[in-house]
Protein backbone atom coordinates (compact mmCIF):
# COMPACT_ATOMS: atom_id res chain seq x y z
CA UNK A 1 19.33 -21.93 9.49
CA UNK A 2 20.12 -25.86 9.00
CA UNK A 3 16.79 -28.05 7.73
CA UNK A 4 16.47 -31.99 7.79
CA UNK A 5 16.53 -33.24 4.52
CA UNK A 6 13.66 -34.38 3.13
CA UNK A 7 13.43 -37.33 0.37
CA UNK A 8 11.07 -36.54 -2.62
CA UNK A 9 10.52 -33.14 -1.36
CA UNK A 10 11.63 -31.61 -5.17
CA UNK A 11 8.47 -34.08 -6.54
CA UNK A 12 6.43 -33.40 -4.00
CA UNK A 13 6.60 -29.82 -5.32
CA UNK A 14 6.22 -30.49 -9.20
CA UNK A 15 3.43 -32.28 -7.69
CA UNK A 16 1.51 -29.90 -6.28
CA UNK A 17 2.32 -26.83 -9.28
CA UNK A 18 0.76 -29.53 -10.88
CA UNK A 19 -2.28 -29.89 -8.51
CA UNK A 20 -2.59 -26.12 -8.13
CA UNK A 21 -2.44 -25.65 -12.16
CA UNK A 22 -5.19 -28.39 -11.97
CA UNK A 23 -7.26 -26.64 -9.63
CA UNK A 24 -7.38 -23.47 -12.24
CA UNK A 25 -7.87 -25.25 -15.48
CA UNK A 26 -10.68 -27.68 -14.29
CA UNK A 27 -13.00 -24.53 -14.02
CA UNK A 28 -13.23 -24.97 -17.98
CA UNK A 29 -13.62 -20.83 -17.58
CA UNK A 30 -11.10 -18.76 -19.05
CA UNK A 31 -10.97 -14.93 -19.65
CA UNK A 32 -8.56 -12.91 -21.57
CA UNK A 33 -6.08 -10.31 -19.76
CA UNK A 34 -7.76 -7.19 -22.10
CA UNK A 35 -11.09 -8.34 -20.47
CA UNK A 36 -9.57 -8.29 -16.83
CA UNK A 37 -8.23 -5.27 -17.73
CA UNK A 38 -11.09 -3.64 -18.87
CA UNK A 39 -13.38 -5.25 -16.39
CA UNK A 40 -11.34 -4.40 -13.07
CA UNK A 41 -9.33 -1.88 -13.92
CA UNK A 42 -9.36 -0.67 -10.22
CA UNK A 43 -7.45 -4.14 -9.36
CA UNK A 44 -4.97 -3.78 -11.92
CA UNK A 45 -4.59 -0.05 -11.05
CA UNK A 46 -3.57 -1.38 -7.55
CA UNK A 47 -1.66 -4.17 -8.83
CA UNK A 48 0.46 -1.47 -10.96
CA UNK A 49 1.11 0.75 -8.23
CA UNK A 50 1.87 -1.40 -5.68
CA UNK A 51 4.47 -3.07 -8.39
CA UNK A 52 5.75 0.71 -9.64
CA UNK A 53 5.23 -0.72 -13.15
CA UNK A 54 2.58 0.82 -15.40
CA UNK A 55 2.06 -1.91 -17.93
CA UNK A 56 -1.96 -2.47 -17.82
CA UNK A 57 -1.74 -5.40 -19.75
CA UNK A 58 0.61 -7.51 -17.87
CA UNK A 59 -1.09 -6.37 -14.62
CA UNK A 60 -4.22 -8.33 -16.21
CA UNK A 61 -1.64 -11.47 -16.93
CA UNK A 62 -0.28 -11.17 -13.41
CA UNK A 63 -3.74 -11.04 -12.23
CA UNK A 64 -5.10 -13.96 -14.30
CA UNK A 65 -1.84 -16.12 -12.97
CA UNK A 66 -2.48 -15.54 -9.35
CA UNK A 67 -6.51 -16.18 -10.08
CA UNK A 68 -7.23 -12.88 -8.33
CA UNK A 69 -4.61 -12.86 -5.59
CA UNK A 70 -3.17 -9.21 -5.63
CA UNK A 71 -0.27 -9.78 -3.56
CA UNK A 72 0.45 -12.55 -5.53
CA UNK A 73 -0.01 -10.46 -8.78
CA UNK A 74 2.25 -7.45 -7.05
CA UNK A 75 4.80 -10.02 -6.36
CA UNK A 76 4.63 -11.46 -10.27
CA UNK A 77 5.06 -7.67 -11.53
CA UNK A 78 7.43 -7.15 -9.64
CA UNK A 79 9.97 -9.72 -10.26
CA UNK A 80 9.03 -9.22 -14.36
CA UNK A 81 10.48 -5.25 -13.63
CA UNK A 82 13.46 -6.24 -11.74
CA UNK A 83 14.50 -7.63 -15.33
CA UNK A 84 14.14 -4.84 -17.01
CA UNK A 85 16.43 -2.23 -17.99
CA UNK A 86 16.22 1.08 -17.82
CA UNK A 87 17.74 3.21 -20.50
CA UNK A 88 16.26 6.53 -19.77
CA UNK A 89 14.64 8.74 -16.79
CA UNK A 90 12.05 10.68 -17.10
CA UNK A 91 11.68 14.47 -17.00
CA UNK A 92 10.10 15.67 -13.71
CA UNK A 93 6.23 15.32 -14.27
CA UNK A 94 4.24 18.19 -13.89
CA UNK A 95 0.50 17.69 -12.37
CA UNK A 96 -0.27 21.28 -12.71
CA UNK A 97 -0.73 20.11 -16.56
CA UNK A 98 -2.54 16.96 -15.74
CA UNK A 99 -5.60 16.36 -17.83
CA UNK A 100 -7.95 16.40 -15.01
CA UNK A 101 -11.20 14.19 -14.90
CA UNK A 102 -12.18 14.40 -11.31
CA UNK A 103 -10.93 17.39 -8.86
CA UNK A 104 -12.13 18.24 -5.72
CA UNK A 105 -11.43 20.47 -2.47
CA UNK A 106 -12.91 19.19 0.71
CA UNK A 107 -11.51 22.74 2.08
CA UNK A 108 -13.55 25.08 -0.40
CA UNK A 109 -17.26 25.13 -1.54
CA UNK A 110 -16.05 27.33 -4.66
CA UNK A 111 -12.42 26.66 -6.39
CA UNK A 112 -11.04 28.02 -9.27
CA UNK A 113 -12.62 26.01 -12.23
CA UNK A 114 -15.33 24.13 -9.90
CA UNK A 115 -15.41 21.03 -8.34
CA UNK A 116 -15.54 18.18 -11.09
CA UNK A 117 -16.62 15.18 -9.17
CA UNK A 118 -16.06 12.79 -12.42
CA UNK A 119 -16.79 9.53 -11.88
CA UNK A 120 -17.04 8.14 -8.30
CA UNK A 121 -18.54 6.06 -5.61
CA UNK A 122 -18.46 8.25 -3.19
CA UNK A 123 -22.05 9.15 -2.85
CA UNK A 124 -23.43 5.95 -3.52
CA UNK A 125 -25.35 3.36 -1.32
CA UNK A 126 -22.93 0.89 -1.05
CA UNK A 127 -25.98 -2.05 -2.05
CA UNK A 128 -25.54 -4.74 -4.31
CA UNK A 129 -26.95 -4.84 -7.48
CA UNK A 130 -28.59 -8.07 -8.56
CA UNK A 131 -29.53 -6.76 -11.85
CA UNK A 132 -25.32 -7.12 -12.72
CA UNK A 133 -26.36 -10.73 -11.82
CA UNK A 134 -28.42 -10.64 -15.03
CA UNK A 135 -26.75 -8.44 -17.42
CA UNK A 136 -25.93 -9.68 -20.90
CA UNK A 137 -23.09 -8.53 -23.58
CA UNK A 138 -25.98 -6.85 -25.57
CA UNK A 139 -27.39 -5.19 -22.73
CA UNK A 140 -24.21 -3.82 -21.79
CA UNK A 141 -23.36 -2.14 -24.56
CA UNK A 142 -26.83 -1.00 -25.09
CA UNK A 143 -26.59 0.73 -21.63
CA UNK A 144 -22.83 2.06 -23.20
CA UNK A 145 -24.16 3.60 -26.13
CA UNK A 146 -27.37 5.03 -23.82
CA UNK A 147 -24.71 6.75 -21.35
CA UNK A 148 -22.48 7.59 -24.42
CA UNK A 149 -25.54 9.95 -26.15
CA UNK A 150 -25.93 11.04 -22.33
CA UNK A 151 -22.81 12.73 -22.36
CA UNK A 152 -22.09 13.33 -25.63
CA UNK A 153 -19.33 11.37 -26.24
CA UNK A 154 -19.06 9.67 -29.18
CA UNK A 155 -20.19 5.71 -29.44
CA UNK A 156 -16.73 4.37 -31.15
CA UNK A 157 -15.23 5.21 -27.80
CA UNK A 158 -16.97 2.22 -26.02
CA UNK A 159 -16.45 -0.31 -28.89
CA UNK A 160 -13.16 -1.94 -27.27
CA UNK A 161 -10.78 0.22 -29.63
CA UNK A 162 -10.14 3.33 -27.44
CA UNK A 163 -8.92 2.81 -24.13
CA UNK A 164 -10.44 3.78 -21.23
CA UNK A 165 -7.87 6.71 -20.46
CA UNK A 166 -8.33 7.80 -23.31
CA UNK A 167 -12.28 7.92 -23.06
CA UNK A 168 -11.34 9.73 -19.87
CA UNK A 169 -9.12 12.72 -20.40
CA UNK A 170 -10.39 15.87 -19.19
CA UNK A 171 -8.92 19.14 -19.17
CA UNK A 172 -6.76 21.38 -17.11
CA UNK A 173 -7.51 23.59 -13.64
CA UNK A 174 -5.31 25.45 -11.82
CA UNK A 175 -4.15 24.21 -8.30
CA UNK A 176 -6.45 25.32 -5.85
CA UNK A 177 -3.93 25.77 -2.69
CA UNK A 178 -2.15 27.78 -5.57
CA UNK A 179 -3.48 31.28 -4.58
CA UNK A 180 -2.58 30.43 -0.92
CA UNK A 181 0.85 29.79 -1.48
CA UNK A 182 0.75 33.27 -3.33
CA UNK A 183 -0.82 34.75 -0.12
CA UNK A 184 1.70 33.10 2.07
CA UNK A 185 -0.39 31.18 3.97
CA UNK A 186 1.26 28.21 2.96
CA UNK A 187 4.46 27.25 1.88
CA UNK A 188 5.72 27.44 -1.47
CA UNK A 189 7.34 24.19 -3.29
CA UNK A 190 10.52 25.43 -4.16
CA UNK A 191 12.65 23.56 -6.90
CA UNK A 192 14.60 20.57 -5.52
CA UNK A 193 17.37 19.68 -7.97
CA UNK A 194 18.69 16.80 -5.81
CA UNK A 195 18.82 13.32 -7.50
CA UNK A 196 16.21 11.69 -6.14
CA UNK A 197 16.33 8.52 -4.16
CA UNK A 198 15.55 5.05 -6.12
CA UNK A 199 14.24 2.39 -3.53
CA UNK A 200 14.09 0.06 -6.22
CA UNK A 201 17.72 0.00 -6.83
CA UNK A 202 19.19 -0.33 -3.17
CA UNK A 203 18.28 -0.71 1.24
CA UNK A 204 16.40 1.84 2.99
CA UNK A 205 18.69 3.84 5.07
CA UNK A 206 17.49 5.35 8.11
CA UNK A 207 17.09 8.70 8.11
CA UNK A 208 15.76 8.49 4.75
CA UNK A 209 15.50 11.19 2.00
CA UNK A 210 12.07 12.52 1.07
CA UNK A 211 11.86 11.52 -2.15
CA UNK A 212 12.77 7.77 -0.72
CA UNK A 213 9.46 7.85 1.91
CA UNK A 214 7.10 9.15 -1.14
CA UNK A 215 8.37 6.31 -3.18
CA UNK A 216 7.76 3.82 -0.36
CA UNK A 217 4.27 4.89 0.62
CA UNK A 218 3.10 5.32 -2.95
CA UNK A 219 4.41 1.42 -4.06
CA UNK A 220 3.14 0.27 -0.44
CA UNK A 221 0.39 -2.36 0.18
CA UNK A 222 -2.93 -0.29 0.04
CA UNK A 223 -4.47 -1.47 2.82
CA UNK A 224 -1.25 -1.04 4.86
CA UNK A 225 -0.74 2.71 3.84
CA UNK A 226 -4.34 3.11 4.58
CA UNK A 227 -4.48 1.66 7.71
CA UNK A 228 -1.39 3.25 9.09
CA UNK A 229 -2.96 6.87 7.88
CA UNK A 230 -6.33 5.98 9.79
CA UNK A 231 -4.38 5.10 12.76
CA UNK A 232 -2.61 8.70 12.41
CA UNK A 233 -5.69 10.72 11.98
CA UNK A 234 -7.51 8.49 14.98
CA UNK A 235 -4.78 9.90 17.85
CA UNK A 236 -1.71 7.98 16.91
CA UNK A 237 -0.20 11.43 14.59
CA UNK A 238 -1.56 14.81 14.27
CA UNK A 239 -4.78 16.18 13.91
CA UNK A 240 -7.37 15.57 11.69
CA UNK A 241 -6.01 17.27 8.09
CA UNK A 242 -8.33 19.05 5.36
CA UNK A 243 -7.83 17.88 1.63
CA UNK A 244 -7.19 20.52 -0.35
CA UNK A 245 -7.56 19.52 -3.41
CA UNK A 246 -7.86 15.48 -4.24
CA UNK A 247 -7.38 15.41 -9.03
CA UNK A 248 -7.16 12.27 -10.73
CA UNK A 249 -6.45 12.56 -14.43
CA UNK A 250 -3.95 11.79 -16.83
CA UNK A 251 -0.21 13.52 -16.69
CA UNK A 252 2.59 13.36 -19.67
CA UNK A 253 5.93 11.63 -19.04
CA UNK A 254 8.72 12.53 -21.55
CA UNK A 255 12.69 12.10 -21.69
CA UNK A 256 15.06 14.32 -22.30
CA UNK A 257 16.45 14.23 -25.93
CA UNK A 258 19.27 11.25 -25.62
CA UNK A 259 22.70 13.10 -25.68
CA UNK A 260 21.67 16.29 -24.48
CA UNK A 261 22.22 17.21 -21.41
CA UNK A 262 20.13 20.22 -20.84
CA UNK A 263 17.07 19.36 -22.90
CA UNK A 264 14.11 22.16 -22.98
CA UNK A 265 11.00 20.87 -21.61
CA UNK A 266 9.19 21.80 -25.40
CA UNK A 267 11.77 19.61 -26.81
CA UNK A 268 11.64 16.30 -24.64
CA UNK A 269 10.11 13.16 -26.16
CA UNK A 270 6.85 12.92 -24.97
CA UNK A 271 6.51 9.02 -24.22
CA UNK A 272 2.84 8.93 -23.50
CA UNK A 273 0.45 9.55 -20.45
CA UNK A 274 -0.23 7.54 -17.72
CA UNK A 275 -3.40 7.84 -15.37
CA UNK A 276 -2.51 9.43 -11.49
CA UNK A 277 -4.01 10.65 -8.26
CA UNK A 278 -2.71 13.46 -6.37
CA UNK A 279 -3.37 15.30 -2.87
CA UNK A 280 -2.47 17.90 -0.85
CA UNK A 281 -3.37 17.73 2.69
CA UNK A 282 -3.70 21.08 4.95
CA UNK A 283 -2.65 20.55 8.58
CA UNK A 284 -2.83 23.07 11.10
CA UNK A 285 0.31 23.53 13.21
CA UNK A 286 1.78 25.58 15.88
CA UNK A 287 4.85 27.34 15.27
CA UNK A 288 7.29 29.14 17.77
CA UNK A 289 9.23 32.43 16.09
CA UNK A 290 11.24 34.02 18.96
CA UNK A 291 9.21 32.88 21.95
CA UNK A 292 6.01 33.74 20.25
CA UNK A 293 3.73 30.60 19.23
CA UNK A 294 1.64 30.99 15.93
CA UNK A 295 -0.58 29.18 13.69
CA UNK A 296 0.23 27.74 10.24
CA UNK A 297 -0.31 25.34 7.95
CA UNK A 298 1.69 22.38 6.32
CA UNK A 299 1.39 20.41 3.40
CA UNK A 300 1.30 16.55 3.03
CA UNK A 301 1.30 15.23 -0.37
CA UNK A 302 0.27 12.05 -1.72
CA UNK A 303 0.42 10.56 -5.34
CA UNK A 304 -0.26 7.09 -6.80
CA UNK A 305 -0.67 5.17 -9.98
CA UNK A 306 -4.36 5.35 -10.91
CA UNK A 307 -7.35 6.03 -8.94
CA UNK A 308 -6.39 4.70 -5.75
CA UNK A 309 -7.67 7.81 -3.70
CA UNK A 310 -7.82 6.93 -0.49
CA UNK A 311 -4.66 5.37 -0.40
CA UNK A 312 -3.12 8.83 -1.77
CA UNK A 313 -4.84 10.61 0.97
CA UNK A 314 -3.91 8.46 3.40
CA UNK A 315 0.03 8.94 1.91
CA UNK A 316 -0.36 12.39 2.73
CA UNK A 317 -1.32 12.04 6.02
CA UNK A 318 1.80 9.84 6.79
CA UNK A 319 3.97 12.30 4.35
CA UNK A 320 3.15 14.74 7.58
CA UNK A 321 3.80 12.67 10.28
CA UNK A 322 6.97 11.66 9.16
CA UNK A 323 8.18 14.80 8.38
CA UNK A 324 7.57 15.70 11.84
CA UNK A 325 9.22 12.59 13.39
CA UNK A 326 8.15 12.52 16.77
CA UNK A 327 8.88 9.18 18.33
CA UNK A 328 6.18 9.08 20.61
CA UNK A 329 3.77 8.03 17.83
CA UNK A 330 4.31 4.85 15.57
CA UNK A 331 2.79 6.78 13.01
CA UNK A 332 5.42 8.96 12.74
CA UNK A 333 8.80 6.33 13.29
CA UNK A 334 9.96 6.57 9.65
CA UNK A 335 11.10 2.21 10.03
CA UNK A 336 8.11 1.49 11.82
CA UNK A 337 5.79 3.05 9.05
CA UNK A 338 8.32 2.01 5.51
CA UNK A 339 9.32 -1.23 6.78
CA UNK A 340 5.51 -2.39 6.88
CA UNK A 341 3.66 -0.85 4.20
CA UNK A 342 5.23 -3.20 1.52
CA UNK A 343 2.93 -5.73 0.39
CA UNK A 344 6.10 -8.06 -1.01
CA UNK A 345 7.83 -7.95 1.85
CA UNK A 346 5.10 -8.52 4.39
CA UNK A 347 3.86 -11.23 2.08
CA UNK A 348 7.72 -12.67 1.80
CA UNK A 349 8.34 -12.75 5.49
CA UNK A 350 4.99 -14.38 6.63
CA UNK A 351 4.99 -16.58 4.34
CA UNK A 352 8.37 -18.12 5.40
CA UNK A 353 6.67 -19.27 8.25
CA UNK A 354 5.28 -22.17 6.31
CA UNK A 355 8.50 -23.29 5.49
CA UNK A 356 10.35 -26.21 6.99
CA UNK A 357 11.63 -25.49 10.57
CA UNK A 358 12.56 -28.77 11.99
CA UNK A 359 16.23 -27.73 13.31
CA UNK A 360 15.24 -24.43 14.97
CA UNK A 361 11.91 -26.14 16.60
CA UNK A 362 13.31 -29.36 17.86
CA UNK A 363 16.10 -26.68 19.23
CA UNK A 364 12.90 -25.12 21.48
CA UNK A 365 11.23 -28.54 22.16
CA UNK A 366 14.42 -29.30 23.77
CA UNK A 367 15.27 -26.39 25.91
CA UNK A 368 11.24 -26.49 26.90
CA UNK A 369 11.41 -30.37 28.18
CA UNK A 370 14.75 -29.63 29.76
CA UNK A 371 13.36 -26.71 31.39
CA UNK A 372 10.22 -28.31 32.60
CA UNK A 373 12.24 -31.40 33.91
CA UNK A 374 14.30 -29.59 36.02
CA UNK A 375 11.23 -27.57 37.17
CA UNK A 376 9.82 -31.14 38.52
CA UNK A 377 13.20 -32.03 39.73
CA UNK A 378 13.07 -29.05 41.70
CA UNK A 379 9.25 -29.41 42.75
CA UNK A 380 9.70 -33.16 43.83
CA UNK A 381 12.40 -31.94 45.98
CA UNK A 382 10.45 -29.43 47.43
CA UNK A 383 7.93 -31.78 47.83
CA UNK A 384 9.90 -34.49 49.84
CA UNK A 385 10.97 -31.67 52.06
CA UNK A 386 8.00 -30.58 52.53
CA UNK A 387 6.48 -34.52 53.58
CA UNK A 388 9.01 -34.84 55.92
CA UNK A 389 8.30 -31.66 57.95
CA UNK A 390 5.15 -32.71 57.92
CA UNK A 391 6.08 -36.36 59.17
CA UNK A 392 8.05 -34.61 61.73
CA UNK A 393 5.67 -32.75 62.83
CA UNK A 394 2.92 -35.52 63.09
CA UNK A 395 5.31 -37.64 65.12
CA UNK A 396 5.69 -34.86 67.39
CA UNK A 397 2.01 -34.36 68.06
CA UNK A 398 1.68 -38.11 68.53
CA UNK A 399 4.53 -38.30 71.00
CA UNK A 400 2.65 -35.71 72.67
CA UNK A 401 -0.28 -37.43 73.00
CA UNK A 402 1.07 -40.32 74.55
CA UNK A 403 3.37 -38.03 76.70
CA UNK A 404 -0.08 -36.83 78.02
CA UNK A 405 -2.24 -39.86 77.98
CA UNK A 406 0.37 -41.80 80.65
């Protein structure tokens, strides 16, 4: 694609960084990435997963830069990871030993363990609170220290030190589809040792590998996933699934011991933990075993960075309908659905739209004012044609008249 050059369009640019850096500093308000961290941390848990880069406190920079844009941040955190190298990969993680803070089963009133509802809005009233409006540094950590001798935790937690995961960590509960599997009511999750598919490193590539559509849906734009997984359950996929089971808590990641090839799972390097969400979705299906149709149920799995439930729920819902692949429904067209659910690329694409397009556009204006001149060409002709019929034919009536009148 050729552009017309434009003179002064590299100043014009300096100029308006400039303007735009203006624009932020003039607000005389600044706030420090560990408060944006600690004050949103639902933003920078999106801005992490949508960037598959758990690094809290550049999320909070990234977030700061963009002055609350997430794609914007996303975009930032993403380009910082695409510098970076990576020396090691991790052992497979293993949720069953998650250190659950919140765990519930919208398919069982009683679970092995109980349902921990943790910390949620769920079963709030969704009104604003004008009181937040109000609220002072001393009053906050008054109410801190109230809710800390509430549940018994203990008050050096809240003074900044500790971090919020850490405040957070639960303990452990068995799977609750678990005893199903065992029944054989549902399908066991056998151990895959194929290397698993890096989207980060090269194209799609249609079919695509499982491991390559979880990686795509979980780094995806939320809103996308969730919109495509709400179209799914409305009519345009299967049927409406169950969650069976929906934890949040925080899982170990460890390496295997550098040189070793086999490396025992007791004698990894544990790296640290890092806060995830993870569901398993029941769907009921039909199944056809030598001409005889029966009922059973399949699993779709979601898991993302963080707390971003309904994003991981909707990721299982679109786990299914790709693994059934039936064309009729967009839901389930494998480049309809991982093409679209990235943020970057959405963001990349539309956004290209602003720039220059002079070549390409004058190239339309052209063909449209050629097009429309023959058009009147043509219509003037049919118009002249169309006079002198009618000239012909008044002449006619005249000469008749005259015909009649002597």
């Amino acid at each position: 694609m050729g552009y017309v050059a434009v003179r002064g369009g590299g100043l014009a640019i300096e100029e308006s960084l400039k303007l735009l850096e203006y624009q932020r500093a003039r607000s005389g308000v600044t706030l420090e990435p560990d408060t944006i961290r600690r004050a949103f941390p639902d933003a920078i848990d999106q801005v992490m997963g949508e960037s598959s880069l758990y690094a809290p406190d550049l999320a909070a920079l990234a977030l700061k830069q963009a002055r609350g844009s997430i794609e914007e941040a996303v975009f930032l955190l993403r380009a910082f990871r695409s510098t970076l190298e990576r020396p090691y990969v991790s052992c497979t993680v293993d949720t069953s030993k998650m250190r659950v803070d919140r765990r519930i089963s919208a398919a069982f009133k009683d679970i092995p363990g109980g349902q921990v509802l943790g910390a949620t809005r769920d079963y709030s009233h969704r009104l604003i609170d004008f009181d937040f409006a109000r609220e002072t540094p001393e009053a906050q950590r008054e109410r801190a220290a109230e809710l800390a001798q509430h549940f018994g935790v203990e008050e050096s937690v809240f003074d900044g030190k500790a971090s919020p995961e850490v405040a957070e960590a639960g303990g452990l509960y068995p799977k609750v589809l678990d005893y199903l599997r065992a029944e054989g009511i549902l399908p066991t999750c056998e151990n895959d040792d194929t290397e698993p598919v890096d989207v980060t490193m090269g194209a799609l590539e249609f079919p695509c590998a499982r491991s390559a559509r979880l990686q795509t849906l979980s780094r995806g734009m939320t809103q996308a996933v969730e919109a495509f997984g709400y179209a799914a359950i409305r009519g345009y996929g299967p049927s409406h699934p169950t969650v069976g089971e929906l934890r949040h808590g925080m899982a170990e990641v460890c390496v295997d011991v550098p040189g070793v090839e086999a490396c025992d799972a007791e004698d990894a390097y544990y790296l640290g933990s890092i806060p995830l969400t993870e569901v398993e979705s029941v769907f009921e299906v039909e199944t056809e075993e030598a001409g005889v149709t029966t009922l059973s149920f399949e699993i779709g799995y979601g898991l993302v960075m963080g707390g971003a439930e309904t994003k991981a729920i909707a990721m299982s819902v679109l786990d299914h309908c790709l693994d059934l692949g039936d064309a009729r429904y967009p839901t389930q067209d494998e480049e309809f659905v991982l093409y679209h659910v990235d943020g970057v690329e959405a963001q990349g694409f539309i956004s290209h739209l602003k720039l220059p397009h002079y070549v390409t556009f004058q190239s339309k204006l052209d063909t449209v004012r050629t097009a429309r001149s023959h058009e009147g060409d043509a219509g003037c002709a049919a118009n002249d044609a169309a006079c002198a019929e009618a000239g012909a034919e008044r002449a006619a009536a005249e000469a008749l008249v005259d015909e009649k009148e002597r």
